[in-house]
C-alpha atoms as a PDB file:
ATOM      1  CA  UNK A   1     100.120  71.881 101.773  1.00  0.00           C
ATOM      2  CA  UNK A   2      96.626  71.085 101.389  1.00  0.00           C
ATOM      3  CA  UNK A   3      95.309  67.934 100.143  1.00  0.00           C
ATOM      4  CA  UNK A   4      91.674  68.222  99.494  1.00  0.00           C
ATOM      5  CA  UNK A   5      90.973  69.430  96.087  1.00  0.00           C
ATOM      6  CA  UNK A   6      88.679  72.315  97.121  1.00  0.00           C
ATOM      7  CA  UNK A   7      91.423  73.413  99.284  1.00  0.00           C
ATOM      8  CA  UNK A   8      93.883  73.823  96.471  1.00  0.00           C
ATOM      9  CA  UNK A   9      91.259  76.488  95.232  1.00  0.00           C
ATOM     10  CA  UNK A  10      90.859  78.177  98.017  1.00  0.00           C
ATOM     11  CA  UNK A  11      94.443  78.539  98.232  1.00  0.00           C
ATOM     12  CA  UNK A  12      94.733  79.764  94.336  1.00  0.00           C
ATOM     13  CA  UNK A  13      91.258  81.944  94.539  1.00  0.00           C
ATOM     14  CA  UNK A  14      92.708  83.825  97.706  1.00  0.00           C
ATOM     15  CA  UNK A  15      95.908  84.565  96.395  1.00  0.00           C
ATOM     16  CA  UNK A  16      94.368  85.914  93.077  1.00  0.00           C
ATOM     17  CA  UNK A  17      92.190  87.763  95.240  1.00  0.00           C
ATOM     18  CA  UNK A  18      94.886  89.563  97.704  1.00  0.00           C
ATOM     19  CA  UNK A  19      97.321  90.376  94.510  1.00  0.00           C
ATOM     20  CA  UNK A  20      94.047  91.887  93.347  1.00  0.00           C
ATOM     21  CA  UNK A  21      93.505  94.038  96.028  1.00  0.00           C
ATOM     22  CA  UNK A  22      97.139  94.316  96.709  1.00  0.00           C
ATOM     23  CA  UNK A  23      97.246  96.292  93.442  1.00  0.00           C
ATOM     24  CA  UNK A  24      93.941  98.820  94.402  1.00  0.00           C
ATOM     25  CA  UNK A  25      95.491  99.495  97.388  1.00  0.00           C
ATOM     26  CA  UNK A  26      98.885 100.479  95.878  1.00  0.00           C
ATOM     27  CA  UNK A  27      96.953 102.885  93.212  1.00  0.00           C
ATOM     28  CA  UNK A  28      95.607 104.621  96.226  1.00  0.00           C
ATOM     29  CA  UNK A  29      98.543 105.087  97.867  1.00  0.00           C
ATOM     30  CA  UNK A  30     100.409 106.382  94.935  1.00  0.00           C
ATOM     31  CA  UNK A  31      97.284 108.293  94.024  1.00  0.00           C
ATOM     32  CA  UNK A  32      97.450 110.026  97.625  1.00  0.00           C
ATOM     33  CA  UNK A  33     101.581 110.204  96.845  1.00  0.00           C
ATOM     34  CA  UNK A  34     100.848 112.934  93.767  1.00  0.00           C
ATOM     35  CA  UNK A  35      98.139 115.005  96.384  1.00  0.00           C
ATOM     36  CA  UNK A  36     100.706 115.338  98.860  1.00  0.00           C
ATOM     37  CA  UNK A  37     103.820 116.284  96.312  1.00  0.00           C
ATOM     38  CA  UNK A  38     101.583 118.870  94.449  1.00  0.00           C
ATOM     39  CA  UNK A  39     100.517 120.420  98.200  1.00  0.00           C
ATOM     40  CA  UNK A  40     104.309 120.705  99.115  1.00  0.00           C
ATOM     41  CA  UNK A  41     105.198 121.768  95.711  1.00  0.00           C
ATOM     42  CA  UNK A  42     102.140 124.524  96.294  1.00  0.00           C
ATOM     43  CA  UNK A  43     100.752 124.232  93.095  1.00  0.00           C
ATOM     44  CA  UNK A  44      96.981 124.886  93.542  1.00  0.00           C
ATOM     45  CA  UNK A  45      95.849 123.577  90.060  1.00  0.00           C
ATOM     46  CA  UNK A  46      97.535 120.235  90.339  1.00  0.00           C
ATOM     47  CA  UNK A  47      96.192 119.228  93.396  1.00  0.00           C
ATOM     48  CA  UNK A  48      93.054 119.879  92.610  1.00  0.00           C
ATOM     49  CA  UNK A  49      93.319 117.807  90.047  1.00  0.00           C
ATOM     50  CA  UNK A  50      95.303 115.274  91.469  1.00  0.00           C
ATOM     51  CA  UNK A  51      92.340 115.637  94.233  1.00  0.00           C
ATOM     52  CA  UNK A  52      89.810 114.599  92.045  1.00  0.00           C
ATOM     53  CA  UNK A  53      91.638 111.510  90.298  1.00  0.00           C
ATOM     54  CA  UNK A  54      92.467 110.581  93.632  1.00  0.00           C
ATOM     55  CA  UNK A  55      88.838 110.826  95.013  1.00  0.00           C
ATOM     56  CA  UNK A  56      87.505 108.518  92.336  1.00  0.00           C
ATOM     57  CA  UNK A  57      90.572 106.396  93.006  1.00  0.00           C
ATOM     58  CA  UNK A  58      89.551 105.761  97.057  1.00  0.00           C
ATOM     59  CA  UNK A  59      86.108 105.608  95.725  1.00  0.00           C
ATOM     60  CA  UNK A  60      86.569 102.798  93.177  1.00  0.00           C
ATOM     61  CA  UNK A  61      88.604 100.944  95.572  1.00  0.00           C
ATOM     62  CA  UNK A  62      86.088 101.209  98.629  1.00  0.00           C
ATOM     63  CA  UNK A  63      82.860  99.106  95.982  1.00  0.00           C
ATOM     64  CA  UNK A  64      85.249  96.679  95.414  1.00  0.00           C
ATOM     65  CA  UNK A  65      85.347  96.126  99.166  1.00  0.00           C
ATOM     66  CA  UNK A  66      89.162  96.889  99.538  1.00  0.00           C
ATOM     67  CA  UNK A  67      88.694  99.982 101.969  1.00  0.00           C
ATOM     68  CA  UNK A  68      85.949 100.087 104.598  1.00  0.00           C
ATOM     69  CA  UNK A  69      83.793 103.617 103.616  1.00  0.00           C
ATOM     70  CA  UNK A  70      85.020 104.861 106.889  1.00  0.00           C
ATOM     71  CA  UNK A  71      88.389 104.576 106.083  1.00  0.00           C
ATOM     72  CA  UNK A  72      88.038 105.799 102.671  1.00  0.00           C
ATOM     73  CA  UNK A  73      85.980 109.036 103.732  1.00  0.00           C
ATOM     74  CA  UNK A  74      88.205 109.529 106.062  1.00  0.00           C
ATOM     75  CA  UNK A  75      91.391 109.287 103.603  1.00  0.00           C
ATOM     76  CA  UNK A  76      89.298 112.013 100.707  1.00  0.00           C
ATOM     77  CA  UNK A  77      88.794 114.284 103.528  1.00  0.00           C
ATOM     78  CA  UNK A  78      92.244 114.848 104.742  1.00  0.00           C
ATOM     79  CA  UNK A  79      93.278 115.426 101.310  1.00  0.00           C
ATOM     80  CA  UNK A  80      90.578 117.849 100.548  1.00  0.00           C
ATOM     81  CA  UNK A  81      91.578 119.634 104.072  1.00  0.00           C
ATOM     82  CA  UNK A  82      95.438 119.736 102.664  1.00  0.00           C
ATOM     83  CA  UNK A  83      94.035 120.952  99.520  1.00  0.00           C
ATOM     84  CA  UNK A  84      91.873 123.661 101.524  1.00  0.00           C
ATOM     85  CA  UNK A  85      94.300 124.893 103.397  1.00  0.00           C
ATOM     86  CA  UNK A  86      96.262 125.952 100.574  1.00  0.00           C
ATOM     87  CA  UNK A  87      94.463 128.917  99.441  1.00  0.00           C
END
């Protein structure tokens, strides 16, 4: 256990911090979760919606810093290629 008073904040700021991202992360991936179930359900008009929520999802989480915006371009365009490929 730290000692030194500015270590004790560290500590407390850091674990805000990773329950804060913690929480983007799992909006993405249940975000991504409601892409995938309306592609295997084939319904066209809720994944396209679900597309777009999801899009703004990944890109709200990569200016917060959570995702790299390699990762995060990568994640929108496999969705939008599942999404494609439906038609």
């Amino acid at each position: 256990m730290a000692n030194i008073k500015s270590a004790k904040k560290r500590i407390l700021v850091n674990k805000t911090k990773a329950d804060k991202n913690k929480a983007i992360k799992s909006g993405v991936k249940t975000a991504v979760k409601k892409v995938n179930a309306a592609v295997a359900a084939n319904d066209k008009e809720a994944a396209k919606s679900a597309l777009l929520a999801a899009t703004a999802t990944i890109d709200k989480a990569t200016s917060k810093g959570v995702f790299h915006k390699n990762t995060a371009s990568r994640k929108v365009s496999r969705l939008a290629q599942a999404v494609n490929k439906m038609a």
